[in-house]
Protein backbone atom coordinates (compact mmCIF):
# COMPACT_ATOMS: atom_id res chain seq x y z
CA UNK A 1 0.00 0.00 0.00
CA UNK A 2 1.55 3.61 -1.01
CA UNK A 3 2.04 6.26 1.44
CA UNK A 4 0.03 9.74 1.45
CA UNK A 5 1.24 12.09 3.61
CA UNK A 6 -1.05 14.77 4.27
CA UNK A 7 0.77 17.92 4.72
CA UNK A 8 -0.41 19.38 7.93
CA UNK A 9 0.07 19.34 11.86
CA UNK A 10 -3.34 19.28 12.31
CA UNK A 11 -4.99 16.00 14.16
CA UNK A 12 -8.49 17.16 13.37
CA UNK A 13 -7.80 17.79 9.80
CA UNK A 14 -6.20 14.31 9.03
CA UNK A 15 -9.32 12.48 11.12
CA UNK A 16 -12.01 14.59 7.97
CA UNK A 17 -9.24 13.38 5.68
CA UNK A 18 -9.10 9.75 7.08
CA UNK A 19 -12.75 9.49 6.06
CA UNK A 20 -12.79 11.78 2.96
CA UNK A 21 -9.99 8.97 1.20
CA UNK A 22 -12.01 6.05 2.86
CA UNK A 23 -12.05 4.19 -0.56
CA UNK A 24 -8.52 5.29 -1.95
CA UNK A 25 -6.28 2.48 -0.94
CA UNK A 26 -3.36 4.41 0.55
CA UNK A 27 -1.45 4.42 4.17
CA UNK A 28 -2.50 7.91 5.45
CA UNK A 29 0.13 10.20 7.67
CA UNK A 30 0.43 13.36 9.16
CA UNK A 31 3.65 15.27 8.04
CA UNK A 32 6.64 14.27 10.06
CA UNK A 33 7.03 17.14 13.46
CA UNK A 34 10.71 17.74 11.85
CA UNK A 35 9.11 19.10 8.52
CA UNK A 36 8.60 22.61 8.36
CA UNK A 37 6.97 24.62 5.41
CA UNK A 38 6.96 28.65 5.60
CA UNK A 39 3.47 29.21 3.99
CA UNK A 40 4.08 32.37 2.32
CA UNK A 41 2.24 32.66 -0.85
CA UNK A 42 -0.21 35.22 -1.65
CA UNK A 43 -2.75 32.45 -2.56
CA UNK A 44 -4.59 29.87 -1.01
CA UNK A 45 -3.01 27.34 -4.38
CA UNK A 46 0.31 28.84 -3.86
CA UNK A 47 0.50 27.46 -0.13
CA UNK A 48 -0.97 24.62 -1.34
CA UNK A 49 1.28 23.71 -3.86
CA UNK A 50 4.49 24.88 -1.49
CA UNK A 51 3.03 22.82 1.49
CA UNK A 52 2.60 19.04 -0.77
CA UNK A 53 6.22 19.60 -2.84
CA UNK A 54 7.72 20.19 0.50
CA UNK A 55 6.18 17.07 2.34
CA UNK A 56 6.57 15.16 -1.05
CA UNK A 57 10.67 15.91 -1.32
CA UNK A 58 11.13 15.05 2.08
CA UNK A 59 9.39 12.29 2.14
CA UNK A 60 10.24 10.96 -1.15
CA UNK A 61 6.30 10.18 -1.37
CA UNK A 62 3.08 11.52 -2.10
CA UNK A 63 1.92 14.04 -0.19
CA UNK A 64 -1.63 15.66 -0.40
CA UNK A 65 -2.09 19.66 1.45
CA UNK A 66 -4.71 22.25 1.30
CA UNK A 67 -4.70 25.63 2.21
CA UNK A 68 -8.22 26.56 3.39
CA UNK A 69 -9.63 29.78 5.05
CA UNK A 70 -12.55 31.73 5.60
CA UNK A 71 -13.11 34.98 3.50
CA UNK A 72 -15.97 37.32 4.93
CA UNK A 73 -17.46 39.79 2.86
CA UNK A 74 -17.59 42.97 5.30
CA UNK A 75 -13.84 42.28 5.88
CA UNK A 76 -12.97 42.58 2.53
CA UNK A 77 -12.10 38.87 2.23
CA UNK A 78 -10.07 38.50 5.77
CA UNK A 79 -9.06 36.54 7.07
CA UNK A 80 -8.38 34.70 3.97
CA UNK A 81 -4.99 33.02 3.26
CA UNK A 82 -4.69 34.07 7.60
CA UNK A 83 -7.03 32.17 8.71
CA UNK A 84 -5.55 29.91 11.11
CA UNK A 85 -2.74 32.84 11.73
CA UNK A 86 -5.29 35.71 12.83
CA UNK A 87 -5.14 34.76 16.27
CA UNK A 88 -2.81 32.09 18.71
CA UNK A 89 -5.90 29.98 18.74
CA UNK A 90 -9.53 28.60 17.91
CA UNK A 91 -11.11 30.34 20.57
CA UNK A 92 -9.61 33.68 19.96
CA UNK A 93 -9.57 33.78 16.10
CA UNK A 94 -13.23 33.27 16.84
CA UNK A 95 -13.65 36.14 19.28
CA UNK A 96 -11.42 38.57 16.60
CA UNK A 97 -14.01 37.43 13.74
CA UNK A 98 -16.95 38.43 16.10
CA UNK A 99 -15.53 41.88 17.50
CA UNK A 100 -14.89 42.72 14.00
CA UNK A 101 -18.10 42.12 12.88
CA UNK A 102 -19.94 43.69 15.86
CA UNK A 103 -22.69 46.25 14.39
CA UNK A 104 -22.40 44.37 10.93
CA UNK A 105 -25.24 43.88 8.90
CA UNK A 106 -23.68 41.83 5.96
CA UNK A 107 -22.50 38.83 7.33
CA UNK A 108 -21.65 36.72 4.11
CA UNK A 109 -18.79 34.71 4.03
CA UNK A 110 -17.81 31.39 2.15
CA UNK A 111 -15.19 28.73 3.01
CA UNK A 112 -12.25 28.24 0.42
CA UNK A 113 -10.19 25.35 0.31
CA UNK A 114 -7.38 24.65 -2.54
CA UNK A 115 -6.26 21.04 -3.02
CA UNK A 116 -3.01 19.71 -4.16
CA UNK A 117 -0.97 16.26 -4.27
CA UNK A 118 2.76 16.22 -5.72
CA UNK A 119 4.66 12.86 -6.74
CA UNK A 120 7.55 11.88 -4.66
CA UNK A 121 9.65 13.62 -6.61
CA UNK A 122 7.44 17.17 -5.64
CA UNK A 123 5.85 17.89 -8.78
CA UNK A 124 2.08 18.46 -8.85
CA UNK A 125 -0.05 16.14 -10.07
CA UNK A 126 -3.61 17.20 -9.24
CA UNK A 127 -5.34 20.24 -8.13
CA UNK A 128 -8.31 21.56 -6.83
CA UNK A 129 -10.38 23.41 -5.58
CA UNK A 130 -13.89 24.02 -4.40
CA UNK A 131 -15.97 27.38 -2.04
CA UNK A 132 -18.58 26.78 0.64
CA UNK A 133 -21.09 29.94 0.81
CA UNK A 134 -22.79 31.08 4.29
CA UNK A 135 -23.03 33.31 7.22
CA UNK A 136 -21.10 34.30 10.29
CA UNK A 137 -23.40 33.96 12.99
CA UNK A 138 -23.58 36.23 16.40
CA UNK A 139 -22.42 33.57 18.76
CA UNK A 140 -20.88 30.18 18.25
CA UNK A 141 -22.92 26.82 17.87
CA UNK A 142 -22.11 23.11 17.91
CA UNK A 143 -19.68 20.81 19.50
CA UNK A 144 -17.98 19.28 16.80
CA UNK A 145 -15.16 20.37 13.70
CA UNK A 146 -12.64 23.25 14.33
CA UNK A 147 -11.42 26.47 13.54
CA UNK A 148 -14.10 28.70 12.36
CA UNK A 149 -17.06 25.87 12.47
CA UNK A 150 -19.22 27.22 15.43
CA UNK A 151 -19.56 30.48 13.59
CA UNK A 152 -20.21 29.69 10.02
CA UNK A 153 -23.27 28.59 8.96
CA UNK A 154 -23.72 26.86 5.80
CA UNK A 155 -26.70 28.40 3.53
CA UNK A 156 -28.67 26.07 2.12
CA UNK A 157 -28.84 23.90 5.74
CA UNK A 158 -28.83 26.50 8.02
CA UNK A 159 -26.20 24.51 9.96
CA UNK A 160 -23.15 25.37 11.52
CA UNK A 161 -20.28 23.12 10.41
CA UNK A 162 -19.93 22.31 13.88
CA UNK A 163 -23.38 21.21 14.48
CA UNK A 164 -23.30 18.92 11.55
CA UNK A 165 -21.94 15.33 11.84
CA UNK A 166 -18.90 14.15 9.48
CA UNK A 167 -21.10 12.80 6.42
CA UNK A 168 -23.20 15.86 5.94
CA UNK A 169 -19.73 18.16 6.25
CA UNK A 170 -18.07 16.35 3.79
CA UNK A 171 -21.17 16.81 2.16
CA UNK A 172 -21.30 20.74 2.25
CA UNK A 173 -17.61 21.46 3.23
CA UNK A 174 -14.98 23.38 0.97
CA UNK A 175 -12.59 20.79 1.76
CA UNK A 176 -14.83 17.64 1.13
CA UNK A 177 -16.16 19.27 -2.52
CA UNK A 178 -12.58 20.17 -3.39
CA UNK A 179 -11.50 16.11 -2.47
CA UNK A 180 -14.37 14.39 -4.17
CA UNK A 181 -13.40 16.43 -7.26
CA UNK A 182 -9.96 14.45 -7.56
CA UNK A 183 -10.93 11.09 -6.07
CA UNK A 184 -11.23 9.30 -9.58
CA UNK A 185 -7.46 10.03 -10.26
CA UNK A 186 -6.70 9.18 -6.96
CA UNK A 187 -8.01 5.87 -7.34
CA UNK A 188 -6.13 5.39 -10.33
CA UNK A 189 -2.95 6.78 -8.73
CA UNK A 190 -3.39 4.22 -5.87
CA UNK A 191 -5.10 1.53 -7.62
């Protein structure tokens, strides 16, 4: 079975992963702790790309990233690519996102998330990449997901991502509509 790295620290992001590639038949890890990427492209597909050729060198395997943030209207698209740098934590990037919005009428915002996977060798094989439209709400709701999940509710379900359960986010989510869009070649790739 081929490895897939997935490059990223983050536990709860390679648990939605774990069940996004259910049926691609690959050994799924978490970048090594000794790996560090500087993600400092002005894009959410530059990071992308930079975070999977970086994994995928060091590696020597495939490796699988996305760079994902939330883009809110009234904020003129921030916190975009800084998402997940606009505060030390969950809890406090949440608060920011709220103060900021205090008094705000327009509270549209959507989701982004930009898929890649490199070879071993670091060159990029597939992209993608797929938007989740919705709302930031006045106060958090839900127990499950991370990051900005409490807050964002998805339009047509009226859900927060963190008050749905893991089918119906991949279902809805940036992240999951961005990964079903390259599972075919996946397959193939780990066939």
């Amino acid at each position: 079975m081929k490895k897939l790295f997935l490059a990223s620290k983050n536990k709860g992001k390679i648990e939605e992963y774990k069940k996004l590639l259910l049926n691609v038949n690959c050994q799924l890890y978490l970048q090594p702790e000794s790996i560090e990427v500087e993600e400092n492209g002005i894009t959410f597909k530059e990071n992308a790309i930079r975070k999977a050729s970086e994994v995928s060198k060091k590696t020597r395997s495939y490796a699988l990233a996305d760079d994902s943030g939330i883009c809110i209207n009234a904020l003129d698209g921030k916190p975009g690519i800084y998402s997940s740098r606009y505060a030390e934590n969950d809890k406090k990037r949440i608060e920011r996102v709220l103060s900021e919005l205090q008094g705000e009428e327009n509270r549209g915002a959507f989701f982004i998330a930009n898929v890649c996977v490199c070879s071993p060798t670091g060159n990029v094989i597939l992209e993608s990449e797929a938007k989740c439209f919705g709302n930031i709400i006045l106060s958090p709701r839900g127990n499950n997901g991370f990051g900005y999940d409490p807050i964002f509710e998805e339009l047509s379900s009226k859900l927060t991502f963190s008050e749905m359960n893991n089918d119906l986010k991949d279902k809805f989510s940036h992240r999951g509509k961005a990964v079903k869009k390259i599972i075919p070649q996946l397959l193939k790739i780990f066939a």
